[in-house]
C-alpha atoms as a PDB file:
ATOM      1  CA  UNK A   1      -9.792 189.267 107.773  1.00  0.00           C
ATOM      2  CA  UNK A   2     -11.904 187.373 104.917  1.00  0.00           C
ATOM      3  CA  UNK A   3     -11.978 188.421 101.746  1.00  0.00           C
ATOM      4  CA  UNK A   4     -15.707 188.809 102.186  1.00  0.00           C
ATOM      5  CA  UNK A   5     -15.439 190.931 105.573  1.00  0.00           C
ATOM      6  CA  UNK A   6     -12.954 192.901 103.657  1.00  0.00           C
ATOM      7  CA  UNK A   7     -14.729 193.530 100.658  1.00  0.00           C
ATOM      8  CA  UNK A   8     -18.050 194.051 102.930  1.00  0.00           C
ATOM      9  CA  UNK A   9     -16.129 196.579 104.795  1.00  0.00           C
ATOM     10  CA  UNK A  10     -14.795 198.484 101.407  1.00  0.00           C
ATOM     11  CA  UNK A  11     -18.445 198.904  99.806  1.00  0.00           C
ATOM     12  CA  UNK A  12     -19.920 200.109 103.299  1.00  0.00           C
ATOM     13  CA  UNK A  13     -16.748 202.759 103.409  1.00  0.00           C
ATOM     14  CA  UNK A  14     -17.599 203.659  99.752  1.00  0.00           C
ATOM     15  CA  UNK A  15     -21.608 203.799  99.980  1.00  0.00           C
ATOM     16  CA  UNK A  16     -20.533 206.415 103.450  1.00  0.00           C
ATOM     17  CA  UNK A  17     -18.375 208.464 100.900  1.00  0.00           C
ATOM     18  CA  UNK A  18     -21.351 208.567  98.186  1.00  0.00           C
ATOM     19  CA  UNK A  19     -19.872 205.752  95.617  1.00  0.00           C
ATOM     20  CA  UNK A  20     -23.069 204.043  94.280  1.00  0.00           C
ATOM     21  CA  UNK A  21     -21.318 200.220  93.207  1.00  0.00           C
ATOM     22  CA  UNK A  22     -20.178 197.610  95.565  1.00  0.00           C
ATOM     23  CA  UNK A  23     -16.536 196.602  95.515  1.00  0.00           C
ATOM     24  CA  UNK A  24     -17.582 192.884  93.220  1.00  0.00           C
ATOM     25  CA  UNK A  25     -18.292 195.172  90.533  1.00  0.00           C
ATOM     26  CA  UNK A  26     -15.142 197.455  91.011  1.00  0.00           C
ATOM     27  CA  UNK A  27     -12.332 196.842  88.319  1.00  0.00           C
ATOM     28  CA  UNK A  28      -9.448 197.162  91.374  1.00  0.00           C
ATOM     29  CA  UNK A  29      -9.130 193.348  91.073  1.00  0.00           C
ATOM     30  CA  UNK A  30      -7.966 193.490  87.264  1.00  0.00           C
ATOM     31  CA  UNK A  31      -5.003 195.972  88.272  1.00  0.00           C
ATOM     32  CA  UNK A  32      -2.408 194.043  89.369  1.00  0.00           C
ATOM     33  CA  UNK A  33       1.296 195.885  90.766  1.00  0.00           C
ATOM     34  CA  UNK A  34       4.428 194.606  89.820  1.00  0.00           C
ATOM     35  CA  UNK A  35       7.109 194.322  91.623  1.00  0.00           C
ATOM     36  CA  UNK A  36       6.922 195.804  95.299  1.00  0.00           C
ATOM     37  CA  UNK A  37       4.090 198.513  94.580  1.00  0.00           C
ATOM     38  CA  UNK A  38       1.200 198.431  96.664  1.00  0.00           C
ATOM     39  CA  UNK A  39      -2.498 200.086  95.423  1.00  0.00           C
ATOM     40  CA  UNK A  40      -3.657 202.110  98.401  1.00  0.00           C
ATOM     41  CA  UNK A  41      -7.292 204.088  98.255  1.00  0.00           C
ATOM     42  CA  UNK A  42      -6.562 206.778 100.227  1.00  0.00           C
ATOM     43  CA  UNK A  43      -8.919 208.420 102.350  1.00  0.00           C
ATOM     44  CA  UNK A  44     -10.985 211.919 101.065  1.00  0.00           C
ATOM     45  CA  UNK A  45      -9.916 214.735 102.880  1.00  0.00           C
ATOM     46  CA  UNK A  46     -11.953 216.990 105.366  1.00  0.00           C
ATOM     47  CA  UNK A  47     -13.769 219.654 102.705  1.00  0.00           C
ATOM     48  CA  UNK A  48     -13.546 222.237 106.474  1.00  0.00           C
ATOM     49  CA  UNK A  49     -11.562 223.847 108.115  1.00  0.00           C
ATOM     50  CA  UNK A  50     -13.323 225.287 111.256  1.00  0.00           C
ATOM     51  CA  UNK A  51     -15.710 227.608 109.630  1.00  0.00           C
ATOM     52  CA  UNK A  52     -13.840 228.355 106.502  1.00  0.00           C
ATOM     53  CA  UNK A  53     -14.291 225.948 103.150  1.00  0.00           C
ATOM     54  CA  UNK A  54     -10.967 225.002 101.732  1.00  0.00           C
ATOM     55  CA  UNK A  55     -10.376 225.020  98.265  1.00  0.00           C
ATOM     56  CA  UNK A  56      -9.282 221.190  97.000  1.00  0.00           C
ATOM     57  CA  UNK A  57      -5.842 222.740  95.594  1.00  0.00           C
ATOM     58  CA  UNK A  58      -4.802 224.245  99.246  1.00  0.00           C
ATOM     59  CA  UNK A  59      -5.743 220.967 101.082  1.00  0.00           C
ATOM     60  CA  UNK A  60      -3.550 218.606 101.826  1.00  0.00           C
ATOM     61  CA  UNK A  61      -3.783 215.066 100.569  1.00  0.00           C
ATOM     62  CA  UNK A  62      -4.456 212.451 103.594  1.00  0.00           C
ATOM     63  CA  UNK A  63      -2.131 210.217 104.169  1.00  0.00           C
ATOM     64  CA  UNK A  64      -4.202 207.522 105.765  1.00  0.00           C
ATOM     65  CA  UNK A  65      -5.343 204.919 103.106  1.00  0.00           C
ATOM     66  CA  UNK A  66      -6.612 201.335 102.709  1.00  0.00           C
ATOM     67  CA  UNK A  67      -4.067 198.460 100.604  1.00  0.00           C
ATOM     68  CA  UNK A  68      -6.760 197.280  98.325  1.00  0.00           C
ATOM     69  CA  UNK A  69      -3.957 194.976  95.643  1.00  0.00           C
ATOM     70  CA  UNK A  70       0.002 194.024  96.956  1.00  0.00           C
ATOM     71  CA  UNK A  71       2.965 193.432  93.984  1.00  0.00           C
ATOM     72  CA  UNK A  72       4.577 189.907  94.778  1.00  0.00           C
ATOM     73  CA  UNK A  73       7.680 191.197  96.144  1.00  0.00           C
ATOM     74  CA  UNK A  74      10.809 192.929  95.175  1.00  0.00           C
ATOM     75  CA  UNK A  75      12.932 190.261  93.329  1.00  0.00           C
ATOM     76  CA  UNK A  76      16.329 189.832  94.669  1.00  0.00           C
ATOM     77  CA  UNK A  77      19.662 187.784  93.001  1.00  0.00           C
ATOM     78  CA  UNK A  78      18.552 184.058  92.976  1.00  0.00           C
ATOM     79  CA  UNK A  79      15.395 184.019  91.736  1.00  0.00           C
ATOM     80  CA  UNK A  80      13.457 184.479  95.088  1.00  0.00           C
ATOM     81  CA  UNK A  81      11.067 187.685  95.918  1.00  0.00           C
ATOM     82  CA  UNK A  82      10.983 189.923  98.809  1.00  0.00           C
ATOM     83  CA  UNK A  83       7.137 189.790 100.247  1.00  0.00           C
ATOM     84  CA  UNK A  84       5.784 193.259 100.889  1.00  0.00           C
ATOM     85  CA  UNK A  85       5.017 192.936 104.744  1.00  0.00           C
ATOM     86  CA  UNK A  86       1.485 194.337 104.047  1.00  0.00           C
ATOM     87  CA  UNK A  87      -1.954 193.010 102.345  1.00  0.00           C
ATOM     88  CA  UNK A  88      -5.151 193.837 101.400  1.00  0.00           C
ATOM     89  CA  UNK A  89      -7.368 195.121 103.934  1.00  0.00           C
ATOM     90  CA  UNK A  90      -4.828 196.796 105.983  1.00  0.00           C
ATOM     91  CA  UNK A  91      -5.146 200.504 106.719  1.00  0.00           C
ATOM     92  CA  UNK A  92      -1.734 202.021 106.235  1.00  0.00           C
ATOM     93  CA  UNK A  93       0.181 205.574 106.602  1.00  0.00           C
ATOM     94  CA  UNK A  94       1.655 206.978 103.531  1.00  0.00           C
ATOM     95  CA  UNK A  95       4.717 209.266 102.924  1.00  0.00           C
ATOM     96  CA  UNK A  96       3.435 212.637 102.155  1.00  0.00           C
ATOM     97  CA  UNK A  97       5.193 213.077  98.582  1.00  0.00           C
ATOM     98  CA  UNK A  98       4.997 208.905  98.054  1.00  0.00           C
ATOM     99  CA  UNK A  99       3.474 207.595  94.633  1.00  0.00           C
ATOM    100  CA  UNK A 100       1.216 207.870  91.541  1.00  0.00           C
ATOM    101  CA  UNK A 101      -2.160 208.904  92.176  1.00  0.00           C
ATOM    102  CA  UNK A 102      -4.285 207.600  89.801  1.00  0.00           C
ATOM    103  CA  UNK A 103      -8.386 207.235  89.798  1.00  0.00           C
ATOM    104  CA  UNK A 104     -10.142 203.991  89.375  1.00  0.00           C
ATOM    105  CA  UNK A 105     -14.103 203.710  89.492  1.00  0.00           C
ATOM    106  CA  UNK A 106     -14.331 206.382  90.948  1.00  0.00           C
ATOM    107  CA  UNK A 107     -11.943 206.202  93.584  1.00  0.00           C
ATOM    108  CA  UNK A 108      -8.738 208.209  94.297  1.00  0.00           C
ATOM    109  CA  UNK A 109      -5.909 205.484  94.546  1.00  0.00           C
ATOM    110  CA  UNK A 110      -2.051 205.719  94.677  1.00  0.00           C
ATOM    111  CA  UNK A 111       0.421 203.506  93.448  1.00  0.00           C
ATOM    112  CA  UNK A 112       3.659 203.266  96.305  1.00  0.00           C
ATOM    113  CA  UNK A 113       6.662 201.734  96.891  1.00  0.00           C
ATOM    114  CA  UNK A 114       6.640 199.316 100.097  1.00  0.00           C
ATOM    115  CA  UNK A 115       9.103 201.101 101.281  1.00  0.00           C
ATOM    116  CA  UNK A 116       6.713 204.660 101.101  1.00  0.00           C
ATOM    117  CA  UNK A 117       4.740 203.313 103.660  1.00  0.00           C
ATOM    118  CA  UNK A 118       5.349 204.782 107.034  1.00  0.00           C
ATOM    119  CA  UNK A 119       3.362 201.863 108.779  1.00  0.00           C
ATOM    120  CA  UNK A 120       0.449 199.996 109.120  1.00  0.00           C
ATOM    121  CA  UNK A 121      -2.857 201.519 111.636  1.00  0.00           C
ATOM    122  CA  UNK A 122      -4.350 198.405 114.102  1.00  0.00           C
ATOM    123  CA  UNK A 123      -7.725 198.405 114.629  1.00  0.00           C
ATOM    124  CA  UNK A 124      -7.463 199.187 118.697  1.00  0.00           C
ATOM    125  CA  UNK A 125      -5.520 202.731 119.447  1.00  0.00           C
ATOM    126  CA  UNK A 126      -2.217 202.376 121.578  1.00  0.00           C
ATOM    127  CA  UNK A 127      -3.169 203.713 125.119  1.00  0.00           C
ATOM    128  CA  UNK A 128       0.389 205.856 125.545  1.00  0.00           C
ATOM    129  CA  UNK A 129       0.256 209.115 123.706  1.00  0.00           C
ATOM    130  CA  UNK A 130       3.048 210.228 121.292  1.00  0.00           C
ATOM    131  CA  UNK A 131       6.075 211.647 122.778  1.00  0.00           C
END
């Protein structure tokens, strides 16, 4: 994926949740992680539940998100860096208690380990169900 499908993709997702910028005007580009962090939007959560309306403090945060920035890597003895085996674009599961959530333009980010994310969501679903 291009950086211009990707940030096409981002400002289409955002317009469909009821952000008014595009993603060019978005300050996510001047945070940078450090280290082996990785900036994940996640995903609002469901405001439903059947008929009832759930209050924000009794739902539960999502734990589906999209890696908007990647840290270079965990450094290791030599000099060298471990790459994070994720970037930007990717739509990832997080661990349910994983990160810093912090809010940028807007949008409800967290700030993760590598190692807090459960795994990475491709774009066609697996065709075996989960045991």
């Amino acid at each position: 994926m291009t950086r211009d499908e990707f940030l096409r993709r981002l400002t289409a997702e955002a317009q469909r949740d009821g952000f008014n910028a595009t993603f060019e005007e978005v300050t996510v580009p001047t945070f940078r992680p450090i280290d082996d962090q990785v900036l994940v939007r996640i995903q609002p959560p469901e405001g439903t539940q059947g008929r009832l309306v759930v209050p924000d403090r009794a739902q539960e945060r999502s734990l589906v998100g999209d890696v908007l920035a990647v840290g270079p890597g965990r450094p290791v003895p030599g000099g060298a860096r471990l790459p994070v085996s994720v970037d930007p674009g990717d739509r990832v599961l997080v661990a349910k208690y994983a990160g810093d959530e912090v809010t940028l333009d807007g949008a409800v980010c967290l700030v993760v380990r590598a190692e807090d994310l459960l795994g990475v969501l491709e774009a066609d679903p697996v065709e075996a169900p989960c045991p």
